[in-house]
N, C-alpha and C. Protein backbone atom coordinates (compact mmCIF):
# COMPACT_ATOMS: atom_id res chain seq x y z
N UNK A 1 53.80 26.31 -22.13
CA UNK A 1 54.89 25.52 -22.67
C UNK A 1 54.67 24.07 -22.26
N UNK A 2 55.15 23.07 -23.11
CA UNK A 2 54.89 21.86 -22.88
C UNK A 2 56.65 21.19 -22.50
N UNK A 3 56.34 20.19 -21.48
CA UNK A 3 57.75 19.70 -21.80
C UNK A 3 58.35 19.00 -22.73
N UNK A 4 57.45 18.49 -23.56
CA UNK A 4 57.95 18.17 -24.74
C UNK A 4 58.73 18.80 -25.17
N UNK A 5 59.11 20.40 -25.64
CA UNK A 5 59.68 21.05 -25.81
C UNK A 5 61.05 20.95 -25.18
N UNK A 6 61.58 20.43 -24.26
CA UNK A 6 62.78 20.38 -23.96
C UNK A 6 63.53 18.74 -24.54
N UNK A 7 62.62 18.39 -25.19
CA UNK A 7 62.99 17.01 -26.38
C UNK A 7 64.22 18.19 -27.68
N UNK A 8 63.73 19.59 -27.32
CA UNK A 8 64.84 19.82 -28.75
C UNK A 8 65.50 20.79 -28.38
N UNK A 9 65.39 21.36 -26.91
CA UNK A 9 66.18 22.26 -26.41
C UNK A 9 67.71 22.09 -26.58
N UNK A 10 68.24 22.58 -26.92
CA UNK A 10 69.77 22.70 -25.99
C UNK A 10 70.41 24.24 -25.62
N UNK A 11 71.00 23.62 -24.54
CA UNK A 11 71.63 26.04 -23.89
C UNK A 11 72.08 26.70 -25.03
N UNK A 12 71.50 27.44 -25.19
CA UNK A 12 71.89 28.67 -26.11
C UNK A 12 73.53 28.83 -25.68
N UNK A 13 74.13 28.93 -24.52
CA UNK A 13 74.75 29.12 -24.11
C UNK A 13 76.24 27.87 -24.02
N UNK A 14 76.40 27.23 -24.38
CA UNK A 14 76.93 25.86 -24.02
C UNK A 14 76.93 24.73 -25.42
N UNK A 15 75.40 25.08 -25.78
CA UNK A 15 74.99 23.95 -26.51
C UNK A 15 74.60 22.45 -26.08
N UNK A 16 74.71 22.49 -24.67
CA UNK A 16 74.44 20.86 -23.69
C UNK A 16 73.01 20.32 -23.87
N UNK A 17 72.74 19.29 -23.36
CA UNK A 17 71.55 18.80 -24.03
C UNK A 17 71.58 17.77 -23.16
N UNK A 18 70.49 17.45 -22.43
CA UNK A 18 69.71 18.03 -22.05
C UNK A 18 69.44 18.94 -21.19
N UNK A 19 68.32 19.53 -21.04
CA UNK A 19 68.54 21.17 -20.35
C UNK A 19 67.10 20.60 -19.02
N UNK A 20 67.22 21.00 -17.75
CA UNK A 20 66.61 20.70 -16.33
C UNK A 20 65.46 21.88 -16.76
N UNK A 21 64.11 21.33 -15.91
CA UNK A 21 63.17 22.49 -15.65
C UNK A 21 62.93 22.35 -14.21
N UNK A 22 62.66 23.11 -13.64
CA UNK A 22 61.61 23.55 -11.82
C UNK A 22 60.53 24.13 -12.66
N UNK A 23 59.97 23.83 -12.44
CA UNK A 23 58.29 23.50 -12.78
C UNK A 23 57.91 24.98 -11.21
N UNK A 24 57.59 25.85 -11.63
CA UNK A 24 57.33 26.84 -10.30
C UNK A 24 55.53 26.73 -10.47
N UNK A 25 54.85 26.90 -11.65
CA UNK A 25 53.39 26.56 -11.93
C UNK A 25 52.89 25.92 -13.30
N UNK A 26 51.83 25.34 -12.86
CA UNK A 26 51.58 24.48 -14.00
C UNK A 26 50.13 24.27 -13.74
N UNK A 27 49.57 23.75 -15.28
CA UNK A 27 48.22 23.61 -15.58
C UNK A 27 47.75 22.71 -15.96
N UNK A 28 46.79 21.56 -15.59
CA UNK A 28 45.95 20.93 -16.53
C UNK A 28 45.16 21.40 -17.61
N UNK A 29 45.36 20.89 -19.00
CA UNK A 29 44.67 21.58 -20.22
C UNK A 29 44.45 20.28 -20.91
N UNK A 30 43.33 19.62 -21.20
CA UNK A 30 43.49 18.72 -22.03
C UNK A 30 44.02 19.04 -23.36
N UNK A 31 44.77 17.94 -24.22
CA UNK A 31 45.68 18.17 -25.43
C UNK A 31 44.91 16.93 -26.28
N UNK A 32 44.72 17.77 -27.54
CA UNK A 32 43.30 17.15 -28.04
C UNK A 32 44.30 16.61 -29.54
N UNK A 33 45.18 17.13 -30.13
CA UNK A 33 45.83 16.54 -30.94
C UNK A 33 46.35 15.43 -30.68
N UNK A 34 47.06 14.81 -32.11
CA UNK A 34 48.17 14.04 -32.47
C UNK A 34 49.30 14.04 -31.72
N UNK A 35 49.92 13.32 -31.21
CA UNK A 35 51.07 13.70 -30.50
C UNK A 35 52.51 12.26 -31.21
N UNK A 36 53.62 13.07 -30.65
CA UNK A 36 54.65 11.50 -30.77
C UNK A 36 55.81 11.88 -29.77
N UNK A 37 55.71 11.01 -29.17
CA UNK A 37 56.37 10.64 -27.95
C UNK A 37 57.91 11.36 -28.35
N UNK A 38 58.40 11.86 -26.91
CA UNK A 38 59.63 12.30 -26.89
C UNK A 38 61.15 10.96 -27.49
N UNK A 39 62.12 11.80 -28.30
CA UNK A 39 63.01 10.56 -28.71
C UNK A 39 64.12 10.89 -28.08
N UNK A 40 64.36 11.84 -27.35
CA UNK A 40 65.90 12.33 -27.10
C UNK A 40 65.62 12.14 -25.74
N UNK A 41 64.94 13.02 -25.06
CA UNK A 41 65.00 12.83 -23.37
C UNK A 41 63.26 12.84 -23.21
N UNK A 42 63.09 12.93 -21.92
CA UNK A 42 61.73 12.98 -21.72
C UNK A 42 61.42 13.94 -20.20
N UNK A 43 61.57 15.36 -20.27
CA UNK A 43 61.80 15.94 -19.33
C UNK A 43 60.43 15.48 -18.09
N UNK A 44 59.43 15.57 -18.70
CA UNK A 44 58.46 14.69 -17.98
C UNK A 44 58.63 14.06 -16.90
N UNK A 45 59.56 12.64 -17.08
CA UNK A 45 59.74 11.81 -16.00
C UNK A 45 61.61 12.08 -15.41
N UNK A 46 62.11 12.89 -16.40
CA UNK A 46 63.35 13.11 -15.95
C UNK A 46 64.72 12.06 -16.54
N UNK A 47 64.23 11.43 -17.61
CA UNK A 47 65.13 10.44 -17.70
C UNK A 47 64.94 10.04 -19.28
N UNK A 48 65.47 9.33 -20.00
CA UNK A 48 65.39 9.05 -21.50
C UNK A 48 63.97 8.65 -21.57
N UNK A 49 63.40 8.70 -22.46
CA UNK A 49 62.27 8.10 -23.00
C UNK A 49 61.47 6.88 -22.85
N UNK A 50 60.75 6.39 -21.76
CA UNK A 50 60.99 4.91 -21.21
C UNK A 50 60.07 4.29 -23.14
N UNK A 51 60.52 2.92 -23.35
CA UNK A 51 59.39 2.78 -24.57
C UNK A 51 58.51 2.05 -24.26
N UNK A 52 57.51 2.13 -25.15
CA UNK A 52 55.66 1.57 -24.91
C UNK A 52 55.69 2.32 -23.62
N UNK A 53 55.68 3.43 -23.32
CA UNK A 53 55.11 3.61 -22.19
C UNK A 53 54.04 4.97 -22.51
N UNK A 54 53.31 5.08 -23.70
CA UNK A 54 52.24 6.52 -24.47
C UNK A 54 51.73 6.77 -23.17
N UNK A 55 51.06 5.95 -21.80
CA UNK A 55 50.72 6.79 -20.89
C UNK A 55 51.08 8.19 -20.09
N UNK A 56 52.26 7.75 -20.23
CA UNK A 56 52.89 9.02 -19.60
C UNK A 56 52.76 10.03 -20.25
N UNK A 57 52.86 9.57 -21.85
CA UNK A 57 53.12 10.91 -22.96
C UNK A 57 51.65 12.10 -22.89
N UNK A 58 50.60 11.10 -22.75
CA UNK A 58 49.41 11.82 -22.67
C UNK A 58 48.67 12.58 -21.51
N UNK A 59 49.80 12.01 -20.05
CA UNK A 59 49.47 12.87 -19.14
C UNK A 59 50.39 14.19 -19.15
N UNK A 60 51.82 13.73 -20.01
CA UNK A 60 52.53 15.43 -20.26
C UNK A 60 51.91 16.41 -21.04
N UNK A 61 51.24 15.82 -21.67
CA UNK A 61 50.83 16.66 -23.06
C UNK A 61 49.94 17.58 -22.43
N UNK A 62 48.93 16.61 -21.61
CA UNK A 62 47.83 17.23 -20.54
C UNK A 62 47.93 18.64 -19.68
N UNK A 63 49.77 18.96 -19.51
CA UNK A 63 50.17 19.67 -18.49
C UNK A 63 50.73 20.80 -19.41
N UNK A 64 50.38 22.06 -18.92
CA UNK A 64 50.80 23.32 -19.23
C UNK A 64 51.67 23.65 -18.45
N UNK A 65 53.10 24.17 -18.15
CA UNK A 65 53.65 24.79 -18.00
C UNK A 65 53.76 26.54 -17.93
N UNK A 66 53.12 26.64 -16.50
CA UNK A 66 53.27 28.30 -16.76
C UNK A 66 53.92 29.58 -16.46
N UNK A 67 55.13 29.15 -15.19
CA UNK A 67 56.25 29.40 -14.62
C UNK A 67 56.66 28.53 -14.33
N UNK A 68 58.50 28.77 -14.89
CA UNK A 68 59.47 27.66 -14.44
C UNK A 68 60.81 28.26 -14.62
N UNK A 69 61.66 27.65 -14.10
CA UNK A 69 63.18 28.14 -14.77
C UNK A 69 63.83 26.72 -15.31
N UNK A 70 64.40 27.03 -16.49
CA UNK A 70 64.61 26.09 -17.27
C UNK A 70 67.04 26.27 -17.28
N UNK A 71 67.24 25.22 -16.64
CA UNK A 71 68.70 25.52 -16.63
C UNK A 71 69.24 24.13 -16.91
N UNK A 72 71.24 24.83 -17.32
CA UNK A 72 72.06 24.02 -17.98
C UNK A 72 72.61 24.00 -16.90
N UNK A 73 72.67 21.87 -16.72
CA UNK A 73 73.60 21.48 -15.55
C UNK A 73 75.08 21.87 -15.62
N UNK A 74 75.34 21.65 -17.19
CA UNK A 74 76.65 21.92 -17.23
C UNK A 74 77.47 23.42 -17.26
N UNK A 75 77.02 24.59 -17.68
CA UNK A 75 77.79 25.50 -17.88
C UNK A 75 76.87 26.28 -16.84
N UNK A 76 76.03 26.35 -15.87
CA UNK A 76 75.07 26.70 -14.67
C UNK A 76 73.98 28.10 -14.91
N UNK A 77 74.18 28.09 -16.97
CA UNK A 77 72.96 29.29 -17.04
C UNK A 77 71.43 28.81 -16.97
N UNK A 78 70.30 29.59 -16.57
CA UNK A 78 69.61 29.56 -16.38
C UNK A 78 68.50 30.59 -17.28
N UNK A 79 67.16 30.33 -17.46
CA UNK A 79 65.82 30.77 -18.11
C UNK A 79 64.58 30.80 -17.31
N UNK A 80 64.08 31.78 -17.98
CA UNK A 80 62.64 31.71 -16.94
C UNK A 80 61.74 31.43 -17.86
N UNK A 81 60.43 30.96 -17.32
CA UNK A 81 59.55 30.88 -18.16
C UNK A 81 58.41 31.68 -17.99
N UNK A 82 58.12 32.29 -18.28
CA UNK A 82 56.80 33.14 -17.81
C UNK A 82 55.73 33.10 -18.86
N UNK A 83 54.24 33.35 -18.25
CA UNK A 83 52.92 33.04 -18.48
C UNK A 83 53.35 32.08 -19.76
N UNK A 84 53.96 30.93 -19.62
CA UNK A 84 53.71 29.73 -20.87
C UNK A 84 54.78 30.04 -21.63
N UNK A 85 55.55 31.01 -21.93
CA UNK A 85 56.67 31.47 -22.70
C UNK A 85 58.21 31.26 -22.43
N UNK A 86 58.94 30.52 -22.93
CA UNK A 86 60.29 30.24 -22.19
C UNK A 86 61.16 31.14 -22.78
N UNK A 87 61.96 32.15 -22.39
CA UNK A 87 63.01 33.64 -22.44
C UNK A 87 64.25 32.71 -22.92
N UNK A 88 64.91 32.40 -23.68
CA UNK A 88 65.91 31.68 -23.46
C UNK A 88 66.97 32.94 -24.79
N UNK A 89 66.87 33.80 -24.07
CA UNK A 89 67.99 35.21 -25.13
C UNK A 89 69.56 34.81 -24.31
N UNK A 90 70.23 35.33 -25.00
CA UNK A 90 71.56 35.31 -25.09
C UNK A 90 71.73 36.15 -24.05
N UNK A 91 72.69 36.57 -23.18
CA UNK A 91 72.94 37.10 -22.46
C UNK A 91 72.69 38.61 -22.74
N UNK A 92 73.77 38.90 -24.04
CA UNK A 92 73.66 40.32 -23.99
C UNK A 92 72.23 41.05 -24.43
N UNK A 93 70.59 40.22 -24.60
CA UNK A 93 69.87 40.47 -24.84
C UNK A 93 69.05 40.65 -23.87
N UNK A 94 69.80 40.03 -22.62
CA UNK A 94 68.65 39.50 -21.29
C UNK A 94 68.81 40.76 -20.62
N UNK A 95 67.32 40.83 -19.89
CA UNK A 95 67.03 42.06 -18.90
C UNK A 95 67.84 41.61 -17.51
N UNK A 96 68.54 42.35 -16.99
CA UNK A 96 68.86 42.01 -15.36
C UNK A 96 67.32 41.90 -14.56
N UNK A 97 67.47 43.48 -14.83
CA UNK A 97 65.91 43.90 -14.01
C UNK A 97 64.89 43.13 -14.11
N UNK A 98 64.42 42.31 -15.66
CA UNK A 98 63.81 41.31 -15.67
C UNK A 98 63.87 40.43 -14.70
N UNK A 99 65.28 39.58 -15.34
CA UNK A 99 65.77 38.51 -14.15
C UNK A 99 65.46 38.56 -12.87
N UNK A 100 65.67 39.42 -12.12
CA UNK A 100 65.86 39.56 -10.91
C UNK A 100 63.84 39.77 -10.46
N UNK A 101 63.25 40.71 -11.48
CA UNK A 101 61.74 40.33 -11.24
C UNK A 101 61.07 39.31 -10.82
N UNK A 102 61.67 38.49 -11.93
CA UNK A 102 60.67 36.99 -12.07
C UNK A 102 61.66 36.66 -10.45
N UNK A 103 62.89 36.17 -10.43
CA UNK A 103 63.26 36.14 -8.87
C UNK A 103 62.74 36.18 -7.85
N UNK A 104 62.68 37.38 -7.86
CA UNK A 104 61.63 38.13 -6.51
C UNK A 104 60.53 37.50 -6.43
N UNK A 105 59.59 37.37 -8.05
CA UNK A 105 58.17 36.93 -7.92
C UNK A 105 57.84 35.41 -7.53
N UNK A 106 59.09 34.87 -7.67
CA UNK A 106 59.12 33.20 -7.25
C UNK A 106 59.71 32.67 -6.10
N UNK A 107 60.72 33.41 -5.65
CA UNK A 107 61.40 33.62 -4.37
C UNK A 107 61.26 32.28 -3.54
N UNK A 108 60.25 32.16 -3.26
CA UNK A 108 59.26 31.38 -1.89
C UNK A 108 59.32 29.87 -2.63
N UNK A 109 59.53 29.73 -4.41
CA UNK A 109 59.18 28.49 -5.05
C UNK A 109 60.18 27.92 -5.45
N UNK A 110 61.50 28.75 -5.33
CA UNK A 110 62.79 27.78 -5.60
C UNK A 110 63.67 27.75 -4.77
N UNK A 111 63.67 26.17 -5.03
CA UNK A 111 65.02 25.53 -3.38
C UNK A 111 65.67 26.18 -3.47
N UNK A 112 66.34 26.66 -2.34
CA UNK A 112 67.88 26.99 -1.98
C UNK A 112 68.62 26.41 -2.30
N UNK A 113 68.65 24.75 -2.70
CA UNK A 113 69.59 24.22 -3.30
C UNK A 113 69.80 24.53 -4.62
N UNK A 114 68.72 25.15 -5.60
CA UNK A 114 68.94 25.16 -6.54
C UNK A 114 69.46 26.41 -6.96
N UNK A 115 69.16 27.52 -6.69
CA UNK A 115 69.69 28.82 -6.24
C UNK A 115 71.47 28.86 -5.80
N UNK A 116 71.25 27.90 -5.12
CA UNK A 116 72.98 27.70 -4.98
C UNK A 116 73.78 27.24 -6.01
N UNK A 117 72.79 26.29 -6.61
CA UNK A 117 74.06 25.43 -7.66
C UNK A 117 73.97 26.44 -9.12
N UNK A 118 72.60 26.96 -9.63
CA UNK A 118 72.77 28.01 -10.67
C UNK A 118 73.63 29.66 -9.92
N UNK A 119 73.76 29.64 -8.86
CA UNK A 119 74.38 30.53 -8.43
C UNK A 119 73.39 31.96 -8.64
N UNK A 120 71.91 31.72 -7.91
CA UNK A 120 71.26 32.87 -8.31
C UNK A 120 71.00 33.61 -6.88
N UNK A 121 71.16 35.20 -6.78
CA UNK A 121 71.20 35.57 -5.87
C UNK A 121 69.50 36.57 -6.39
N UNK A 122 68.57 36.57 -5.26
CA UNK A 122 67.87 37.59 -5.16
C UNK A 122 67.90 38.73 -4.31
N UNK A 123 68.08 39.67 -5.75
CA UNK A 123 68.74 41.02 -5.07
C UNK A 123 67.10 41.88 -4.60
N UNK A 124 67.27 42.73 -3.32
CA UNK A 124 66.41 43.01 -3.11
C UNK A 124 66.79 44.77 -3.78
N UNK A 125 65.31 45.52 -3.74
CA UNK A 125 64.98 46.56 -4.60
C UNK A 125 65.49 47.85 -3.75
């Protein structure tokens, strides 16, 4: 997943916009296409879109995304991303057991602060 992609996100859940990532792993891949710079936000640097600034755009593009959890500040749901793929189902579609997998498997990679404020508990097995 690229962060570009959160240029058109908004929570399934809420509809808020813009939506936070924790970056848990990530990849250098060079990105050999065309590209055009983010217009809405720029999850990248965390902040609107700075302009004339294409450097940055081409070191995001550069970066793969391959675990992360992707969450809404405002209504406090949360997504995982796994091997490059972002889960973003509706509740009544989402696995617990899933959830709580990827949890476990990241445990060690997300703050406690952040765990607190999405309100995620890892339940043990």
């Amino acid at each position: 997943m690229k962060y570009k992609l959160l240029d058109i996100l908004s929570c399934p859940n809420c509809k808020n916009f813009p939506l936070k990532i924790h970056v848990i792993r990530q990849e250098k891949k060079e990105f050999k296409g065309e590209f055009q710079p983010c217009t809405s936000y720029c999850s990248y640097l965390n902040q609107k879109p700075p302009k004339n600034k294409k450097e940055n755009c081409r070191e995001c593009l550069n970066t793969e995304i391959i675990d992360a959890i992707i969450y809404c500040e405002k209504c406090g749901k949360w997504f995982p991303v796994e091997d490059a793929i972002p889960i973003m189902q509706p509740d009544h579609y989402r696995s617990k057991e899933e959830d709580q997998e990827f949890l476990r498997k990241h445990a060690d990679k997300i703050p406690e602060n952040l765990k607190e404020k999405l309100a995620i508990k890892t339940e043990q097995p």
